[in-house]
Protein backbone atom coordinates (compact mmCIF):
# COMPACT_ATOMS: atom_id res chain seq x y z
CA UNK A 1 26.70 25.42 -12.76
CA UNK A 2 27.62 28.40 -10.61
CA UNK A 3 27.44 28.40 -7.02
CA UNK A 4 24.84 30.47 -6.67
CA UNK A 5 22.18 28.34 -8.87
CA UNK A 6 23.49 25.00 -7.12
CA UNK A 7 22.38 26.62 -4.01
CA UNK A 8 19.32 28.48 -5.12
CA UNK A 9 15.91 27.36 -4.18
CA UNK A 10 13.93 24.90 -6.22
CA UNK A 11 11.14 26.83 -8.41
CA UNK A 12 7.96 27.86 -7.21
CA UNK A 13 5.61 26.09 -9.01
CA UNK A 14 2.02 27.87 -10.34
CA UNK A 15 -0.21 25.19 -8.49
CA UNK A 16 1.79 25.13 -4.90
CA UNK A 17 -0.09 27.51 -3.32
CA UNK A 18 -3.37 25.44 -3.64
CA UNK A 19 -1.66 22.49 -2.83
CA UNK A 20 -0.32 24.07 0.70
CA UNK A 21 -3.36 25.83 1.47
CA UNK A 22 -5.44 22.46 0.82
CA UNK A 23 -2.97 20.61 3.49
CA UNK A 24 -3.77 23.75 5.97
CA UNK A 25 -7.42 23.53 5.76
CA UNK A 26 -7.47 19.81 6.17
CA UNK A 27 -5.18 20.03 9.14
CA UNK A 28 -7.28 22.47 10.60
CA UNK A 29 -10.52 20.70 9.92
CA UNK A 30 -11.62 23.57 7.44
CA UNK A 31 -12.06 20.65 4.91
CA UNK A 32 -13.57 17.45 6.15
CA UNK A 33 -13.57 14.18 4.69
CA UNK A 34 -16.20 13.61 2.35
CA UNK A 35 -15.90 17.76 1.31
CA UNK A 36 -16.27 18.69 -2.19
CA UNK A 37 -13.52 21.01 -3.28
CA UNK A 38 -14.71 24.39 -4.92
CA UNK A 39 -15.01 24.57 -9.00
CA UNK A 40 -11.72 24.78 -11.27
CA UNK A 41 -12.90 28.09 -12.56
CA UNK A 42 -13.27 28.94 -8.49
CA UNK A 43 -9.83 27.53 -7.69
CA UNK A 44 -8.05 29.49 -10.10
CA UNK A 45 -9.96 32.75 -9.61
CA UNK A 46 -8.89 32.42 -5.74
CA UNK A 47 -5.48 31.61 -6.06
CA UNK A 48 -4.58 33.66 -9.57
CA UNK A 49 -3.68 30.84 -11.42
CA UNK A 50 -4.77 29.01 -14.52
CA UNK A 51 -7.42 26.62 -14.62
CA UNK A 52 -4.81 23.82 -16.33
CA UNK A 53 -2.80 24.31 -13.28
CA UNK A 54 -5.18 23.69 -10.69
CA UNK A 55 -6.17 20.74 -13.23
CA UNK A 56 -2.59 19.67 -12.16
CA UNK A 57 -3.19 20.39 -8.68
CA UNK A 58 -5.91 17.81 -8.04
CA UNK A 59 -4.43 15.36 -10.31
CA UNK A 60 -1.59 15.13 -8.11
CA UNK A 61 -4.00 14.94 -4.88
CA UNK A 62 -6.18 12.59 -6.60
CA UNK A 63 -2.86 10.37 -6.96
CA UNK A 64 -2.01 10.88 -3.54
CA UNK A 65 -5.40 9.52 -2.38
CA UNK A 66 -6.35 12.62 -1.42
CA UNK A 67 -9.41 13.32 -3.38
CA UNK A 68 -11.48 11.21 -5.72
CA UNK A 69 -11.95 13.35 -9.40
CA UNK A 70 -14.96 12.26 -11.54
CA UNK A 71 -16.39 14.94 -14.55
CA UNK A 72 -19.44 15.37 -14.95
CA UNK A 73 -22.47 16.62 -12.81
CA UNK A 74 -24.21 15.59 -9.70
CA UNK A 75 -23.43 14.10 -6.38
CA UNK A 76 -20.16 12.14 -7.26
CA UNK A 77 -18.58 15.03 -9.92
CA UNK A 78 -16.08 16.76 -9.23
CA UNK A 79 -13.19 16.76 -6.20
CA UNK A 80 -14.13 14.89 -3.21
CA UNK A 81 -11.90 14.43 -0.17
CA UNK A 82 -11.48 11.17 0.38
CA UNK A 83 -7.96 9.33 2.68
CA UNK A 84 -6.55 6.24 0.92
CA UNK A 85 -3.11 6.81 1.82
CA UNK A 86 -1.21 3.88 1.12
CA UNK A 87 -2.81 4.76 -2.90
CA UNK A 88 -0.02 7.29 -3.71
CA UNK A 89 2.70 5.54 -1.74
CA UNK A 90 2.38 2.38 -3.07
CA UNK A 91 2.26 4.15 -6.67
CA UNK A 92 5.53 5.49 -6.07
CA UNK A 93 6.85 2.64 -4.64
CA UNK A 94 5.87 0.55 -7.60
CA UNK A 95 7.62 2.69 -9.99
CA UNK A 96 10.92 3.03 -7.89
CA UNK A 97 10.76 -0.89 -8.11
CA UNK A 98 10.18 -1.04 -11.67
CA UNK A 99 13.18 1.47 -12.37
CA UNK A 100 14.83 -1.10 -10.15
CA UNK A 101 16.39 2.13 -7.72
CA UNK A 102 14.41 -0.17 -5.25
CA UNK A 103 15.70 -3.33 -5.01
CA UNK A 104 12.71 -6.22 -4.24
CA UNK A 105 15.05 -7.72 -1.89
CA UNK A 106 15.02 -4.42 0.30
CA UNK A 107 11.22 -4.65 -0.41
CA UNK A 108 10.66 -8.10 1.46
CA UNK A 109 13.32 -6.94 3.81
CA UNK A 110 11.36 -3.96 5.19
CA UNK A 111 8.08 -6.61 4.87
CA UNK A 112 10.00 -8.87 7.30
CA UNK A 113 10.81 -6.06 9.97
CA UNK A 114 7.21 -4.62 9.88
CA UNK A 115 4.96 -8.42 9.83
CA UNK A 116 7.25 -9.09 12.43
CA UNK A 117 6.89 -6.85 14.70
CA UNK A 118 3.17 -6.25 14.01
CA UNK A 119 2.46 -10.18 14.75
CA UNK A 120 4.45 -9.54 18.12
CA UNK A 121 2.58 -5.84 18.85
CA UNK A 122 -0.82 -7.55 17.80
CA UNK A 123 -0.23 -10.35 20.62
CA UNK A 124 0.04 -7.72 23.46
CA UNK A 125 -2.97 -5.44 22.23
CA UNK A 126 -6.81 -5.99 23.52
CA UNK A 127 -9.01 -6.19 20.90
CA UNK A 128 -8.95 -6.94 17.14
CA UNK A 129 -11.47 -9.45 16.61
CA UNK A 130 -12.67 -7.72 13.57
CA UNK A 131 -8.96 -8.00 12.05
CA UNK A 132 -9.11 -11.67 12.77
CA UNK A 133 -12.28 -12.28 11.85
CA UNK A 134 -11.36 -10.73 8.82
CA UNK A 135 -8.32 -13.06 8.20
CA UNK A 136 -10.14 -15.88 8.83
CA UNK A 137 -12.63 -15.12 5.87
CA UNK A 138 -9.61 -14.62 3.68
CA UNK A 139 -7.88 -17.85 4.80
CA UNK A 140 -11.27 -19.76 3.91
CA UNK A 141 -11.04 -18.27 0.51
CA UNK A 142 -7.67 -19.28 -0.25
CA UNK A 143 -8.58 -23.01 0.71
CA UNK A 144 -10.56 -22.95 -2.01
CA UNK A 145 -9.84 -25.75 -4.64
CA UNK A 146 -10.74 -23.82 -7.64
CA UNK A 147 -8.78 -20.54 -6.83
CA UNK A 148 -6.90 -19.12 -9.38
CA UNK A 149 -3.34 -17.93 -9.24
CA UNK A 150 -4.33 -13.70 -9.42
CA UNK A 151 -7.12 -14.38 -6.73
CA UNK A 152 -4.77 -16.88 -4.42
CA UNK A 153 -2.18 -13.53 -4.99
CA UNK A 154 -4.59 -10.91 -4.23
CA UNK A 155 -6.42 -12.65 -1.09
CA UNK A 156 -2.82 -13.57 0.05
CA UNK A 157 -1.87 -9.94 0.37
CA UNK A 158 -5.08 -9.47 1.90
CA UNK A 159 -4.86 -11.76 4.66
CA UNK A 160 -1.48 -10.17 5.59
CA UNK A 161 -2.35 -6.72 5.48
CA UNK A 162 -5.15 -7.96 7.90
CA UNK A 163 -3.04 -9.73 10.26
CA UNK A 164 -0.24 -6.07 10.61
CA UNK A 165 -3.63 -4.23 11.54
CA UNK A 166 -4.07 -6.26 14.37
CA UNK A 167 -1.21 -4.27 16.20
CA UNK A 168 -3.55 -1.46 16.03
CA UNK A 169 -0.91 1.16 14.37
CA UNK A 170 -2.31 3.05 10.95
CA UNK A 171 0.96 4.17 9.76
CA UNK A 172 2.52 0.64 9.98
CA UNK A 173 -0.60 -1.34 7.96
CA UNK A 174 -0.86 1.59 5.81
CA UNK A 175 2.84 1.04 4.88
CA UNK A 176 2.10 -2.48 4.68
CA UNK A 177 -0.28 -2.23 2.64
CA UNK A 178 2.22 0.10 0.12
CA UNK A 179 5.14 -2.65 0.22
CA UNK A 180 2.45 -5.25 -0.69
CA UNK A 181 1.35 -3.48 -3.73
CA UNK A 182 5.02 -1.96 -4.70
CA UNK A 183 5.62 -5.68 -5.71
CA UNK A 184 2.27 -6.83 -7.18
CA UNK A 185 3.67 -7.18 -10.61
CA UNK A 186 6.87 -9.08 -9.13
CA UNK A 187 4.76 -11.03 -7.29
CA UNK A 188 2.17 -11.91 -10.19
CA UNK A 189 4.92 -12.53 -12.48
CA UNK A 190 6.76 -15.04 -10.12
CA UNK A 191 3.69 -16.89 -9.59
CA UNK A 192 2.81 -17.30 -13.05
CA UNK A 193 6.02 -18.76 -13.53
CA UNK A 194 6.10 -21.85 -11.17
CA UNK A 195 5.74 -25.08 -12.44
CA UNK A 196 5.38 -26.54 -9.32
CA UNK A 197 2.63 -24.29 -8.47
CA UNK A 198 0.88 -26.24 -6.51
CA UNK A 199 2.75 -27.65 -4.55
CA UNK A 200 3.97 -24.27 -3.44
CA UNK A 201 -0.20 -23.45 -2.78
CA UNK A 202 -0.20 -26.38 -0.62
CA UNK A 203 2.98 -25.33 1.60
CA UNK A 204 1.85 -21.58 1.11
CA UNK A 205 -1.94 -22.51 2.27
CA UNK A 206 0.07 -25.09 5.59
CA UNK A 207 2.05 -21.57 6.05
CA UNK A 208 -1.09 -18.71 6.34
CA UNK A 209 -2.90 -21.74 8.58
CA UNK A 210 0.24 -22.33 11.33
CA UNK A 211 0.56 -18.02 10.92
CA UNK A 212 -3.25 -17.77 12.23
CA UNK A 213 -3.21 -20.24 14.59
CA UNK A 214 -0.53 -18.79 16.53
CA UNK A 215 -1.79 -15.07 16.19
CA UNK A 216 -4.99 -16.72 17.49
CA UNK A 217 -3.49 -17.67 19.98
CA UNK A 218 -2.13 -14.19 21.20
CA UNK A 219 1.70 -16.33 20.60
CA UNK A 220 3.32 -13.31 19.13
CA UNK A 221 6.75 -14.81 18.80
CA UNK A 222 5.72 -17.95 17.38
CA UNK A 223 3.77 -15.75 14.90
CA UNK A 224 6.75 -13.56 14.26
CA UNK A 225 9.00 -16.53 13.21
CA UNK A 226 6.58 -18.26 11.25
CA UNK A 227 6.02 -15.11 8.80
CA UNK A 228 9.46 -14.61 8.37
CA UNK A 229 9.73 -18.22 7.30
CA UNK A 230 6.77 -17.95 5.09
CA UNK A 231 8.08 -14.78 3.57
CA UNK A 232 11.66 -15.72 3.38
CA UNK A 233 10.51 -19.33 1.26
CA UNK A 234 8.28 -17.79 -0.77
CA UNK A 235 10.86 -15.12 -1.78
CA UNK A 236 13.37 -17.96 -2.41
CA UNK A 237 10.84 -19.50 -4.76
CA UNK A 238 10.20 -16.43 -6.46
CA UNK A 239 13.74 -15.69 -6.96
CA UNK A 240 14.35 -19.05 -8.65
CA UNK A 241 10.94 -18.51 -11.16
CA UNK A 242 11.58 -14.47 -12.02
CA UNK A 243 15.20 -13.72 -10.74
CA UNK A 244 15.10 -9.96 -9.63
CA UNK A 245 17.14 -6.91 -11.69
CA UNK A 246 20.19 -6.23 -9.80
CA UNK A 247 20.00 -2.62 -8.01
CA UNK A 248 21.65 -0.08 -9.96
C-alpha cells in the first residue's frame, strides 16, 4: 500500500448524505420524535441517490434505534422516528462479545464501575420514587416460586437497569442497559447450566432484597458494596458453569 492510499480518506459512501442531513434536522428540531420520514422514491429523488441505498440508509437508522421501519400502508408504515438508544449499542456490543474482541470479564467490569456509582449518585438525588417503585414490582416478581430461569434472567436485568436510573443520568442507564443485553446470551447460557440452580436463586433473590433495602434507604455505600458483591458472585458462578473465551 502506498503512502498516499494509507493516508487517503475513507470512501464516501452513496447513502451518507441522508444519513448526515437526518442527524442535522433532528438536532435542529426539523424532525421530531414521532415524524414520519419522507417516501424512498422521495429520499432518493432529494438526495440523487438510488432507492436501494436509501433502503440502506434507514436500515442502518432503524438498527440504531433511530426509526421504527414497517411496509405497508397506513398510520404505522413506513419510517418513524422513534429514540431507543441503548437498541443499536447493545447490538454492537453483543456481537463484539460474541467475536470475543470484548472480553465478558471487561463487560462485568465496566457493570461494576457504573451500578456502583449509580447506587451511590441515586442516594444523594431527590426524587425517584417511580424508579423504586418500579424495582420493587420487579423484585416481587422474582420471588415468585414458579419463575422460570429466562424470566428470573430477564426481570433480573430489569430490576438493575431500574435501580442505575435512580441516579437520574440517561447516558449512564442507557449504557446500562447496553452492557446488560451485550451479555444476554452469556448470561442465559450460564444459567441454564447450573445444577445448583436454586440454590443460587435463593442467594441471588437474599442479594436483589439486601440491594433494595439499602437503596431504600438512601445508604448509597452500603448499596454500592452490596452490588459489587452480588455481581462479582454471580460472575464467579457463571464462570465455573460456561467458562468465558479467552480475549484474542
Amino acid at each position: 500500500m502506498t503512502s498516499a492510499a494509507a493516508g487517503a480518506a475513507p470512501r464516501r459512501r452513496t447513502y451518507d448524505a441522508l444519513l448526515q442531513d437526518i442527524e442535522a434536522d433532528l438536532r435542529s428540531g426539523k424532525i421530531k420524535l414521532g415524524d414520519r420520514l419522507p417516501g424512498e422514491r422521495t429520499l432518493a429523488e432529494n438526495y440523487g441517490i438510488s432507492r436501494a441505498s436509501v433502503r440502506e440508509a434507514i436500515r442502518i437508522l432503524d438498527a440504531m434505534g433511530v426509526v421504527r421501519s414497517s411496509v405497508g400502508s397506513g398510520p404505522t408504515s413506513g419510517a418513524i422516528v422513534i429514540s431507543d438508544p441503548s437498541a443499536g449499542l447493545s447490538s454492537a456490543l453483543r456481537l463484539h462479545v460474541a467475536s470475543s474482541r470484548l472480553p465478558v470479564e471487561d463487560i462485568v467490569q465496566t457493570r461494576i464501575l457504573l451500578e456502583t456509582w449509580t447506587a451511590q449518585a441515586g442516594a444523594a438525588r431527590s426524587g425517584g420514587e417511580a424508579e423504586l417503585e418500579q424495582a420493587a414490582r420487579l423484585l416481587e416478581a422474582m420471588d415468585d416460586p414458579a419463575i422460570d430461569r429466562a424470566t428470573f434472567h430477564e426481570l433480573d436485568a430489569r430490576f438493575h437497569v431500574a435501580l442505575s436510573s435512580l441516579a437520574g443520568n440517561a447516558v449512564v442507564a442507557t449504557m446500562m442497559e447496553s452492557l446488560s443485553g451485550s451479555i444476554v446470551g452469556y448470561v442465559k447460557g450460564a444459567m441454564d447450566a447450573m445444577e445448583s440452580w436454586p440454590e443460587v436463586l435463593a442467594v441471588l433473590r437474599s442479594q436483589h432484597h439486601g440491594i433494595f433495602d439499602a437503596v431504600e434507604a438512601r445508604d448509597g455505600e452500603l448499596a454500592a458494596r452490596r452490588l459489587r458483591e452480588h455481581i462479582e458472585w454471580f460472575y464467579q458462578r457463571a464462570r465455573e458453569a460456561v467458562p468465558p473465551l479467552p480475549a484474542p
